[in-house]
Protein backbone atom coordinates (compact mmCIF):
# COMPACT_ATOMS: atom_id res chain seq x y z
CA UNK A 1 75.68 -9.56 191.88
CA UNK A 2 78.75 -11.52 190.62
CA UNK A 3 77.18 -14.71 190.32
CA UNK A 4 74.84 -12.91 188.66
CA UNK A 5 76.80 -11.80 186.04
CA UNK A 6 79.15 -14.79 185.59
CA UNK A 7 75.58 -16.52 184.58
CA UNK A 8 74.79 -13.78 182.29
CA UNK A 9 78.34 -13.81 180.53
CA UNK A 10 78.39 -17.08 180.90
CA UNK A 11 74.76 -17.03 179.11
CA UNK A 12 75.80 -14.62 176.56
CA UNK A 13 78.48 -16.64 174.76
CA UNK A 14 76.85 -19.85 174.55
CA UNK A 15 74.06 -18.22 173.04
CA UNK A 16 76.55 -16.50 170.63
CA UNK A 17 78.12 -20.08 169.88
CA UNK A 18 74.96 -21.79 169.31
CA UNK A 19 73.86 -19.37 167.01
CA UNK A 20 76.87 -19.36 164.80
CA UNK A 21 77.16 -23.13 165.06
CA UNK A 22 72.74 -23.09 163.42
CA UNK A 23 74.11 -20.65 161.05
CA UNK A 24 77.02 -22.98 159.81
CA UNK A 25 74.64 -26.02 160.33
CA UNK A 26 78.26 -27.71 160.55
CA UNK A 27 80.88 -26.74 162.26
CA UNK A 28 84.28 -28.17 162.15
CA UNK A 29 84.44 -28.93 165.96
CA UNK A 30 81.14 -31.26 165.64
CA UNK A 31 82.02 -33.93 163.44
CA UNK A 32 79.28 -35.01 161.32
CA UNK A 33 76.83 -37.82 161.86
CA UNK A 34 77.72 -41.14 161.17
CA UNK A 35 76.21 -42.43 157.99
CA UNK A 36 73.07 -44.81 158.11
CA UNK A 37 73.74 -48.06 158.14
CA UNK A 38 72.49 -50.34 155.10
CA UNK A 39 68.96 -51.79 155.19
CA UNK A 40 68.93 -55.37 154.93
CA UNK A 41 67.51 -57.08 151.43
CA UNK A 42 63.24 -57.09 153.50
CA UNK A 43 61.28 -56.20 150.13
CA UNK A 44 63.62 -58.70 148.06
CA UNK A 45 62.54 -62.03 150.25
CA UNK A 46 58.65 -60.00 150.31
CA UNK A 47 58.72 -60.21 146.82
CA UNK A 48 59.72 -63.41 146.12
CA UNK A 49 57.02 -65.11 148.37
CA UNK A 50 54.38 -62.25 146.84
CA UNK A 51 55.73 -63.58 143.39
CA UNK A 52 55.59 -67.53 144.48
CA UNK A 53 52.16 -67.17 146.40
CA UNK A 54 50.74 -65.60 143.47
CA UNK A 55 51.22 -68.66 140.28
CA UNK A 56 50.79 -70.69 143.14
């Protein structure tokens, strides 16, 4: 019976939490994600052999 209800305490909170943290969709104790890092210059170097194969 205690275990029981430890689990269902327990239970109760974290559902509470997760639902508050969804409803802020950020909460101060998460940090954010990190920001994407840059693509690299692919469709410049593409393009340039596209525009050299093509007079060519």
């Amino acid at each position: 019976m205690e275990r029981r209800i430890s689990t269902s305490k327990t239970r109760r909170p974290d559902s509470f939490l997760k639902d508050k943290m969804r409803e802020t969709s950020l909460p101060p104790l998460h940090h954010p994600p990190p920001p994407p890092p840059p693509r690299p210059p692919h469709p410049l170097p593409q393009r340039t052999v596209m525009r050299t194969s093509t007079p060519a």
